[in-house]
PDB file of N, CA and C in Angstrom:
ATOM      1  N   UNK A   1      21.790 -25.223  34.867  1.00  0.00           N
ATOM      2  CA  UNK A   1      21.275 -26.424  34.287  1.00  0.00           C
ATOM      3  C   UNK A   1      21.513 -26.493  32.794  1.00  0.00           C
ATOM      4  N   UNK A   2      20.948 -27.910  32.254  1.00  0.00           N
ATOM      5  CA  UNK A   2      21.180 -27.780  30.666  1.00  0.00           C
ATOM      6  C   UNK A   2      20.218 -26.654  29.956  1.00  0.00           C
ATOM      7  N   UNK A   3      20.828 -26.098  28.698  1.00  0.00           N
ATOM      8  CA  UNK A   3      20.585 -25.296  27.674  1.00  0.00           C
ATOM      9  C   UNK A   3      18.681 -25.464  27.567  1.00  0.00           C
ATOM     10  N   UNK A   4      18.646 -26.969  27.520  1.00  0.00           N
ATOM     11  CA  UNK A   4      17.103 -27.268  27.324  1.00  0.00           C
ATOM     12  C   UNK A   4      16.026 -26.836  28.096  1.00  0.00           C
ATOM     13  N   UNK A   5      16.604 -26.388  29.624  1.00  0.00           N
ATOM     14  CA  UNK A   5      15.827 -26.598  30.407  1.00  0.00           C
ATOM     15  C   UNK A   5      15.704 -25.027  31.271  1.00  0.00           C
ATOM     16  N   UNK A   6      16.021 -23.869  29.692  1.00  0.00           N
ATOM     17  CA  UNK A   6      16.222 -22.596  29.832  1.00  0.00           C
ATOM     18  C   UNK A   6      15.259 -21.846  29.827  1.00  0.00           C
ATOM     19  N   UNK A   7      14.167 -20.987  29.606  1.00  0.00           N
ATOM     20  CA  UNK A   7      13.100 -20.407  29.064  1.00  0.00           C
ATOM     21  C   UNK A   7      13.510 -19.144  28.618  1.00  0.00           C
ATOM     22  N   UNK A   8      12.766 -18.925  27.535  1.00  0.00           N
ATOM     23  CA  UNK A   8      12.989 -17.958  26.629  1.00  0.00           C
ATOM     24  C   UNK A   8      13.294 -16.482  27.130  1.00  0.00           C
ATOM     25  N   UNK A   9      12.779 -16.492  28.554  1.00  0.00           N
ATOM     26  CA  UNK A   9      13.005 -15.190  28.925  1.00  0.00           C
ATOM     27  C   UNK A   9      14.629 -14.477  28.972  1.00  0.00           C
ATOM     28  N   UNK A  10      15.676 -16.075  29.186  1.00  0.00           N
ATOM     29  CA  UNK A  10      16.813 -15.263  29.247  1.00  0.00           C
ATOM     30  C   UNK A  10      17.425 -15.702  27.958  1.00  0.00           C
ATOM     31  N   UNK A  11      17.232 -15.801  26.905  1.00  0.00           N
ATOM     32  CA  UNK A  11      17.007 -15.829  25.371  1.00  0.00           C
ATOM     33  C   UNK A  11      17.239 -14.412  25.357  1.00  0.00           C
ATOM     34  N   UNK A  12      18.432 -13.780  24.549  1.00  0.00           N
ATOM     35  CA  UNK A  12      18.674 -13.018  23.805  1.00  0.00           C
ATOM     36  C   UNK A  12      19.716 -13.140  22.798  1.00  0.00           C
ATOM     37  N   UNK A  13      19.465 -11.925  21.743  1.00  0.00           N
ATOM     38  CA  UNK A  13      20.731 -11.836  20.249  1.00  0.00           C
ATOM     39  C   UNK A  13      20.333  -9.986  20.422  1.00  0.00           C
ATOM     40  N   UNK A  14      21.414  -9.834  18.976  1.00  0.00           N
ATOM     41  CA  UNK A  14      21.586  -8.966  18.791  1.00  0.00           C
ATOM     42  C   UNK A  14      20.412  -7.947  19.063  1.00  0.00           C
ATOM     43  N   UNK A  15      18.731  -8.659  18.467  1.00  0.00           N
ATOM     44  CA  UNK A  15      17.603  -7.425  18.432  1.00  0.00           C
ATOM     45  C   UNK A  15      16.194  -7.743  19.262  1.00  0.00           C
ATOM     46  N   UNK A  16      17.128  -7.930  20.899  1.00  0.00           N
ATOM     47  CA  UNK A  16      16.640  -8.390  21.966  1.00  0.00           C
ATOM     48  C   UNK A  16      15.135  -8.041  21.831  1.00  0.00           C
ATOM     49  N   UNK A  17      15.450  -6.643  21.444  1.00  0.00           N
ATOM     50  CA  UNK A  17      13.956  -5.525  22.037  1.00  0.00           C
ATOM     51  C   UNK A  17      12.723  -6.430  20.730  1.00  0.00           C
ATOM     52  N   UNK A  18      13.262  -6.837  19.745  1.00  0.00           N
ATOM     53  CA  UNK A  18      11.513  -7.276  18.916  1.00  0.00           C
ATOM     54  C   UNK A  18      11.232  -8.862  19.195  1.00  0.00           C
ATOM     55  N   UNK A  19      12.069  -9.065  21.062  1.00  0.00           N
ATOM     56  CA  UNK A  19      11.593 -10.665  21.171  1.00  0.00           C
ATOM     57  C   UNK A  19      10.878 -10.405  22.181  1.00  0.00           C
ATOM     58  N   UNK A  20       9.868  -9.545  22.441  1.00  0.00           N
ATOM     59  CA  UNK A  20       8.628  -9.562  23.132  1.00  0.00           C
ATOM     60  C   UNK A  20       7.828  -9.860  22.886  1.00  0.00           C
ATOM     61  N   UNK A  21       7.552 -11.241  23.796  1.00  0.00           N
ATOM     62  CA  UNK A  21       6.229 -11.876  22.496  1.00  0.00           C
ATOM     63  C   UNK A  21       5.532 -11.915  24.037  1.00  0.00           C
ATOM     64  N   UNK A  22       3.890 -11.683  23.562  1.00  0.00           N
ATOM     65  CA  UNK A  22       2.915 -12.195  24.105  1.00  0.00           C
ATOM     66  C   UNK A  22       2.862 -13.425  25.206  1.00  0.00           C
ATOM     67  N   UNK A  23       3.604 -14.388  24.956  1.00  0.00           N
ATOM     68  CA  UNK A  23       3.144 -15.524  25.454  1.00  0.00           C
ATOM     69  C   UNK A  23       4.891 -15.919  25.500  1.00  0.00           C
ATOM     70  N   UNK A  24       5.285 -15.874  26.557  1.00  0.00           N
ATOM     71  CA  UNK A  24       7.133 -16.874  26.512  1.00  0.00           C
ATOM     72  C   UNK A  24       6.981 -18.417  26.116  1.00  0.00           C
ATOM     73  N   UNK A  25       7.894 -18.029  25.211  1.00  0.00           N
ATOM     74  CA  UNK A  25       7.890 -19.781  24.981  1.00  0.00           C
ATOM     75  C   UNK A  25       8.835 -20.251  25.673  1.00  0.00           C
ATOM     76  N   UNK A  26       8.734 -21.340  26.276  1.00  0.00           N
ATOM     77  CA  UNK A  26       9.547 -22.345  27.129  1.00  0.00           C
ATOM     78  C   UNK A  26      10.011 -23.523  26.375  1.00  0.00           C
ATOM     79  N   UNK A  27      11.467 -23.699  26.586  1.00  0.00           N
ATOM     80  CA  UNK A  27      12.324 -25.087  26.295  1.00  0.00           C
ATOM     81  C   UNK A  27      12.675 -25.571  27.738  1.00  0.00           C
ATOM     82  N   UNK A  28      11.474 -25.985  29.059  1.00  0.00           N
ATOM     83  CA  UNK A  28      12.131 -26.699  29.460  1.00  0.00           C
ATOM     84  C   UNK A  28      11.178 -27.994  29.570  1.00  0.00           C
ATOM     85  N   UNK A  29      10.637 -28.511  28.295  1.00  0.00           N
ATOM     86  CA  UNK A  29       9.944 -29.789  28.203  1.00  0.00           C
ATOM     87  C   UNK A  29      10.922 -30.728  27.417  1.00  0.00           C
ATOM     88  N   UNK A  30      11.149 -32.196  27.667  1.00  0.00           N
ATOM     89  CA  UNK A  30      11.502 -33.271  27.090  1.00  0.00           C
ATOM     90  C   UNK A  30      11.607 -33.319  25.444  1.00  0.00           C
ATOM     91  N   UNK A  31      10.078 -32.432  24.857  1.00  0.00           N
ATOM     92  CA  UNK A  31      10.141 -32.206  23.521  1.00  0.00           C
ATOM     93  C   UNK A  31      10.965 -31.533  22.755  1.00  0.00           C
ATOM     94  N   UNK A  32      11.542 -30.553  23.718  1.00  0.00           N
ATOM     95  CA  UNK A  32      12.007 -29.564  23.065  1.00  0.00           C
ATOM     96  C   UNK A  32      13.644 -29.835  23.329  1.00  0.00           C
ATOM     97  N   UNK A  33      14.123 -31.232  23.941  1.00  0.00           N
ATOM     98  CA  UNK A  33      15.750 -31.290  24.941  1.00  0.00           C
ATOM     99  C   UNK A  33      16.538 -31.541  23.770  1.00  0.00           C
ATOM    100  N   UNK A  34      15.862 -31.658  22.277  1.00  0.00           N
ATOM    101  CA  UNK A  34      17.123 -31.638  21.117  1.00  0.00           C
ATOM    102  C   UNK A  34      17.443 -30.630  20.521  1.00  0.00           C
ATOM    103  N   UNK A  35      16.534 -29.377  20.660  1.00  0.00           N
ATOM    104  CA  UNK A  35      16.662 -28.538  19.638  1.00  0.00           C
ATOM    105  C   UNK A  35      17.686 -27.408  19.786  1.00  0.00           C
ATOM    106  N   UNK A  36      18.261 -27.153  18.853  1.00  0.00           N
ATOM    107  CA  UNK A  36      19.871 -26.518  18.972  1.00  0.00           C
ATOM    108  C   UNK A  36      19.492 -25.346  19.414  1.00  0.00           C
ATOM    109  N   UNK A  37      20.849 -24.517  19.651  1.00  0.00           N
ATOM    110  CA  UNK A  37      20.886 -23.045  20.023  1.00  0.00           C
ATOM    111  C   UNK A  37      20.533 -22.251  19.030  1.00  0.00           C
ATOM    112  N   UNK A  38      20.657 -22.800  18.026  1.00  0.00           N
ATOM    113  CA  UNK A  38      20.426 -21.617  16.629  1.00  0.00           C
ATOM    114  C   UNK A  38      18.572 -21.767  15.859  1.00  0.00           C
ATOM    115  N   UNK A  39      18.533 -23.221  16.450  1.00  0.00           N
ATOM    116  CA  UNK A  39      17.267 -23.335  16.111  1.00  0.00           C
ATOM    117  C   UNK A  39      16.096 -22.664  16.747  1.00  0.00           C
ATOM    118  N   UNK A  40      16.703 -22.485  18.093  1.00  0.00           N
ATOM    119  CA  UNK A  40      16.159 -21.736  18.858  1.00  0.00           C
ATOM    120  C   UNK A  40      15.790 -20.268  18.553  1.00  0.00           C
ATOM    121  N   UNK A  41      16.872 -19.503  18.248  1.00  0.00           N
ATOM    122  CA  UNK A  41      16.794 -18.660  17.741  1.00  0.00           C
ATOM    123  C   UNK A  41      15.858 -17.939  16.408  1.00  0.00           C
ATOM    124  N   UNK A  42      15.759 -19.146  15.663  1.00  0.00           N
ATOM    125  CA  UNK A  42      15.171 -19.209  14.374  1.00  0.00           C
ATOM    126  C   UNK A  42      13.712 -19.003  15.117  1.00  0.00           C
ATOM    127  N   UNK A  43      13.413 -20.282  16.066  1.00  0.00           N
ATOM    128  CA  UNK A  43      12.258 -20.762  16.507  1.00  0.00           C
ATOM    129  C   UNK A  43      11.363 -19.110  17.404  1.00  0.00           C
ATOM    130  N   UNK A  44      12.241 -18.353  18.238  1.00  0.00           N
ATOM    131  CA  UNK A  44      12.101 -17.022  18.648  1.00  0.00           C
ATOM    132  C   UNK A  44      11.069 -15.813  17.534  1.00  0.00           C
ATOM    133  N   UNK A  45      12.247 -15.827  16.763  1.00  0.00           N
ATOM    134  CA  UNK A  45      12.035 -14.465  15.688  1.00  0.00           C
ATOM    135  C   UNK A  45      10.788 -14.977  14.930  1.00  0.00           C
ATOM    136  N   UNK A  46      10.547 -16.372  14.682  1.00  0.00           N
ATOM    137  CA  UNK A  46       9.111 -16.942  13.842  1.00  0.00           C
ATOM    138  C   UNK A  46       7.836 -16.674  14.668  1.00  0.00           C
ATOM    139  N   UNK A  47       8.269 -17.415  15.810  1.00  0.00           N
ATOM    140  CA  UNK A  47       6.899 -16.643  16.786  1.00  0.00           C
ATOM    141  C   UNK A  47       6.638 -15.402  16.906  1.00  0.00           C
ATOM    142  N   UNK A  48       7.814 -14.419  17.016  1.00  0.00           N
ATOM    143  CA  UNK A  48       7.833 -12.987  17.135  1.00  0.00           C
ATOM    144  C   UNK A  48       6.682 -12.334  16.071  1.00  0.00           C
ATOM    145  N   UNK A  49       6.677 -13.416  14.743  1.00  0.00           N
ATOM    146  CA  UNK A  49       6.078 -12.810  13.766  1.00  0.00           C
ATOM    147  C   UNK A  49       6.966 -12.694  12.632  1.00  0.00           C
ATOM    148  N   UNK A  50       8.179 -13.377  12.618  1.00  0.00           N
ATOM    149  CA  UNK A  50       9.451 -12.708  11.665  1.00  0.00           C
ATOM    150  C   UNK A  50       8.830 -13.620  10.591  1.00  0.00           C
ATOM    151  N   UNK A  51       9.005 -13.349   9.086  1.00  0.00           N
ATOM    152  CA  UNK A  51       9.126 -14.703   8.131  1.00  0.00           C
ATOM    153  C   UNK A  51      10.807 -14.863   7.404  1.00  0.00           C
ATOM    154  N   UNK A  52      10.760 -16.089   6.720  1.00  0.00           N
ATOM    155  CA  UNK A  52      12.063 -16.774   6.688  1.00  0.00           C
ATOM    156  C   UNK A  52      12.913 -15.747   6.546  1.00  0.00           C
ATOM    157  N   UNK A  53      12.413 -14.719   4.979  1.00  0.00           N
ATOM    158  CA  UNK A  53      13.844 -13.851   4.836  1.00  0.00           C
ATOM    159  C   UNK A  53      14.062 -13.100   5.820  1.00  0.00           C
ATOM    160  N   UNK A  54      13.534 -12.364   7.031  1.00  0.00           N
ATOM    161  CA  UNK A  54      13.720 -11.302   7.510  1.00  0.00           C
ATOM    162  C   UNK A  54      14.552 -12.473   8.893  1.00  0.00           C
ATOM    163  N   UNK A  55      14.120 -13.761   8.985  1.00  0.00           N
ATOM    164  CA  UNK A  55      15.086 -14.581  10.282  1.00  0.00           C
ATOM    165  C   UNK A  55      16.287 -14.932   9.244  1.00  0.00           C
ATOM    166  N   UNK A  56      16.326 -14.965   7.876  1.00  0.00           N
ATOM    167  CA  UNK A  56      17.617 -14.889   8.130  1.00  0.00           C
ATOM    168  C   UNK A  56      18.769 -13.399   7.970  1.00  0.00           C
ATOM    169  N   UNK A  57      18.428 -12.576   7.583  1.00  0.00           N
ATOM    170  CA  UNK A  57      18.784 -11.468   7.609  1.00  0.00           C
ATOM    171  C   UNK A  57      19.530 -11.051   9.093  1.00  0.00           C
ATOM    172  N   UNK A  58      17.981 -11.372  10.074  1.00  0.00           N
ATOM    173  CA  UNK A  58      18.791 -11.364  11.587  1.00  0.00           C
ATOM    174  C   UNK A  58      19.994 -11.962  11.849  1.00  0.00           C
ATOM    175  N   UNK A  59      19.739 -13.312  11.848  1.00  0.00           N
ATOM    176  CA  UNK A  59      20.649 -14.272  12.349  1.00  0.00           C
ATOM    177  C   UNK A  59      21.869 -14.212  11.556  1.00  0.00           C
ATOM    178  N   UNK A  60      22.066 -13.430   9.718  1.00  0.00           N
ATOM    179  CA  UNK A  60      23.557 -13.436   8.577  1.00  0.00           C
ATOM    180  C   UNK A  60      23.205 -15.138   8.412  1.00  0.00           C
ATOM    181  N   UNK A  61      22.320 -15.495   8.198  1.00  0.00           N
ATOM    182  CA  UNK A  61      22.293 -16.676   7.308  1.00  0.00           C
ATOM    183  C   UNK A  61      21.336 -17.442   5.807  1.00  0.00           C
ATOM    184  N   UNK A  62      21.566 -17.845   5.554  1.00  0.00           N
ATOM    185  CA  UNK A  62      20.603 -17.958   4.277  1.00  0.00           C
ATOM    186  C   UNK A  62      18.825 -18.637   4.744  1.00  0.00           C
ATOM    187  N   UNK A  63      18.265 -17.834   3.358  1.00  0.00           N
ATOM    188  CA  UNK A  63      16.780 -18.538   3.623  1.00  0.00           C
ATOM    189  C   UNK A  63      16.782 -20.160   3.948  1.00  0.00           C
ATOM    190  N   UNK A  64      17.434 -20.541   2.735  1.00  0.00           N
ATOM    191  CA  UNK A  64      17.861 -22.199   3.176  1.00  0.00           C
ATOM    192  C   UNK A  64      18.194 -22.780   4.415  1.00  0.00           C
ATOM    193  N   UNK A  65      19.614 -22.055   5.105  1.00  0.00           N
ATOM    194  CA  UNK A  65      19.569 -22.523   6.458  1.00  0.00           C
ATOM    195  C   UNK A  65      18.394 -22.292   7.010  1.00  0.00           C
ATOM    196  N   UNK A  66      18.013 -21.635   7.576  1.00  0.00           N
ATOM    197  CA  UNK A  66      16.856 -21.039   8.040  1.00  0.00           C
ATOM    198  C   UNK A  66      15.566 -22.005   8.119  1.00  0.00           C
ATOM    199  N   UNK A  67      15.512 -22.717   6.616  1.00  0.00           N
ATOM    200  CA  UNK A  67      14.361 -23.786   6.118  1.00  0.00           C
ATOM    201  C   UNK A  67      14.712 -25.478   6.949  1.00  0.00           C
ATOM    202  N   UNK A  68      16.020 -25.516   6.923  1.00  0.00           N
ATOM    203  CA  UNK A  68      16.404 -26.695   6.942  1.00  0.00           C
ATOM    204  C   UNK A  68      16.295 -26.662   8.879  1.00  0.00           C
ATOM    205  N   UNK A  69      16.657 -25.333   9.129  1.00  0.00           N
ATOM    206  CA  UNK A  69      16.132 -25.478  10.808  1.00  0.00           C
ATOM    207  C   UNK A  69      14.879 -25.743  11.072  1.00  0.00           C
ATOM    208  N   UNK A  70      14.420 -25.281  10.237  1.00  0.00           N
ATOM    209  CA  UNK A  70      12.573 -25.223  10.323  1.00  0.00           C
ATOM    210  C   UNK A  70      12.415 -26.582  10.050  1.00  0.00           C
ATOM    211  N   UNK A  71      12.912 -27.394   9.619  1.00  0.00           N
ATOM    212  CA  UNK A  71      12.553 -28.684   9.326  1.00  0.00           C
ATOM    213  C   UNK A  71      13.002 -30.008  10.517  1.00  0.00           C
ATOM    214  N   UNK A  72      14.393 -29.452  10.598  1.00  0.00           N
ATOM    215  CA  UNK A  72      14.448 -30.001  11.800  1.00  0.00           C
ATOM    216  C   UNK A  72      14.071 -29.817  13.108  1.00  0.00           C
ATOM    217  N   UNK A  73      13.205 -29.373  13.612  1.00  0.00           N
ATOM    218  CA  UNK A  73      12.792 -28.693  14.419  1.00  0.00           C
ATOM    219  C   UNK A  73      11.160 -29.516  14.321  1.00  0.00           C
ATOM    220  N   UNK A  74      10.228 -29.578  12.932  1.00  0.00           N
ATOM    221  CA  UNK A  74       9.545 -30.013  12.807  1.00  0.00           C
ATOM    222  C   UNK A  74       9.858 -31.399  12.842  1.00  0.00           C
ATOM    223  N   UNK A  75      10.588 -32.151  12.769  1.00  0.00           N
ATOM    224  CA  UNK A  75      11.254 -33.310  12.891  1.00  0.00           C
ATOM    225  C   UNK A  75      11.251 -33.657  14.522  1.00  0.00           C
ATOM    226  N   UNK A  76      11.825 -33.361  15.193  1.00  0.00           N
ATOM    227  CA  UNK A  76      12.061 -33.433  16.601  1.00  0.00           C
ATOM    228  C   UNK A  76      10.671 -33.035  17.355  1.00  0.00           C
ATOM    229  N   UNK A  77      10.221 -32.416  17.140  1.00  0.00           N
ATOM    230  CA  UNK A  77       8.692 -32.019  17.590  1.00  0.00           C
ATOM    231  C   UNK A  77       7.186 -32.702  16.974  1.00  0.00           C
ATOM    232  N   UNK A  78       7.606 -33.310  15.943  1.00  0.00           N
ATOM    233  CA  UNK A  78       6.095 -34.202  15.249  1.00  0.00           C
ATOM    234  C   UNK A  78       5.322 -32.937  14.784  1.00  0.00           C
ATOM    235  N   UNK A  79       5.982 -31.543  14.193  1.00  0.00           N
ATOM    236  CA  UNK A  79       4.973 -31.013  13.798  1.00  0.00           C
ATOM    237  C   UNK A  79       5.397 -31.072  12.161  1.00  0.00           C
ATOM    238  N   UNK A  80       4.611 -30.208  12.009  1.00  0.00           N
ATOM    239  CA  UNK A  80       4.542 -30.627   9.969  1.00  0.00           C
ATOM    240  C   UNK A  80       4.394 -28.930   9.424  1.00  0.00           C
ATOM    241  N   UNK A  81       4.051 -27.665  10.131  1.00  0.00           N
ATOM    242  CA  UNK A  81       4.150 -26.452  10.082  1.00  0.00           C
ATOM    243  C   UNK A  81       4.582 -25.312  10.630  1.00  0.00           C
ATOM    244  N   UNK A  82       5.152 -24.363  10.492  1.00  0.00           N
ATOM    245  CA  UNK A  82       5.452 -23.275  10.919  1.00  0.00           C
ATOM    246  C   UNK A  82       4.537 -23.003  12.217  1.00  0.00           C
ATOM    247  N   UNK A  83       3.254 -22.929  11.516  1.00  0.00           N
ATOM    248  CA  UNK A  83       2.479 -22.369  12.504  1.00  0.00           C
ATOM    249  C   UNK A  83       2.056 -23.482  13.805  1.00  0.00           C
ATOM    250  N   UNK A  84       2.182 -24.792  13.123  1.00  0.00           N
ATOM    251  CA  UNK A  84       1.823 -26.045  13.755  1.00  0.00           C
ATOM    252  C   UNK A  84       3.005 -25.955  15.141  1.00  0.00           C
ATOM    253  N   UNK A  85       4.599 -25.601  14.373  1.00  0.00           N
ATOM    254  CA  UNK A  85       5.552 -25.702  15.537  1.00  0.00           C
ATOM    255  C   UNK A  85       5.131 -24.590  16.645  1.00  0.00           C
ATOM    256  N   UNK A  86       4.703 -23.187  16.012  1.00  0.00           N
ATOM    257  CA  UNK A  86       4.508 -22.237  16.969  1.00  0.00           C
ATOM    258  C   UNK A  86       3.291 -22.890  18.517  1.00  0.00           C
ATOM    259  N   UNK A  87       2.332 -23.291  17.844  1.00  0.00           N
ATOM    260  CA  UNK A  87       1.582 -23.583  18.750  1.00  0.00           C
ATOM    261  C   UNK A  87       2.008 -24.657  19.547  1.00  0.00           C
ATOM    262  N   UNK A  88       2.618 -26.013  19.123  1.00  0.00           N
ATOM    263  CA  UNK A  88       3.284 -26.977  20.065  1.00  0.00           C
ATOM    264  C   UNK A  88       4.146 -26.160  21.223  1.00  0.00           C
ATOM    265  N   UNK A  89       5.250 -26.026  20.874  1.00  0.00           N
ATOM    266  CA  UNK A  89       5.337 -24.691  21.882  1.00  0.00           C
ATOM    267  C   UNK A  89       4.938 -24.163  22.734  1.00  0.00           C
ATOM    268  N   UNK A  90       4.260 -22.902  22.441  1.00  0.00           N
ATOM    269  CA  UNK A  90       3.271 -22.036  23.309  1.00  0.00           C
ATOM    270  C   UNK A  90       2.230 -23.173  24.228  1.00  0.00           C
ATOM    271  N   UNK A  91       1.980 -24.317  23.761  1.00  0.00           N
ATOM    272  CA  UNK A  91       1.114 -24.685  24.946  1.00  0.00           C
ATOM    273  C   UNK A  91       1.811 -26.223  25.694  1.00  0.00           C
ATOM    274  N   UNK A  92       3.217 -26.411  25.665  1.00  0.00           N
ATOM    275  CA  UNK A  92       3.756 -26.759  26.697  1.00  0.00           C
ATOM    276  C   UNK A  92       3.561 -26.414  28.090  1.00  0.00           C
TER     277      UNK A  92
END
């Protein structure tokens, strides 16, 4: 099926082992059918607990990219925070 309609469980990168989170987050809601592959990624390592510099370090990209995912992401979702996106999310 489409990318959107994947759940995090078969979500992996390079540092599979510190994406054990508590609670799987799921992309297979309507809210979530824009958000890119990389945003995704971003969106992973933040819940994990990561903050900006250490997601971009993972991912070899700048704090900036990193911000501007975070924004779009809050854009597409109606949230307005980090922590605001984490929880939209988790209770899909």
């Amino acid at each position: 099926g489409c990318a959107a309609h994947q759940d995090l469980t078969s979500f992996t990168t390079r540092r599979s082992s510190d994406l054990s989170l508590p609670v799987p987050l799921r992309f297979d809601h309507l809210a979530l059918a824009e958000i890119s592959r990389r945003e995704r990624e971003v969106l992973v390592l933040l819940a994990g607990g990561d903050r900006v510099i250490a997601i971009a370090e993972q991912l070899f990209i700048s704090e900036h990219t990193v911000r501007n995912h975070l924004k779009s992401m809050f854009r597409k979702t109606g949230t307005s925070s980090q922590a605001e996106l984490i929880k939209f999310v988790r209770n899909l």
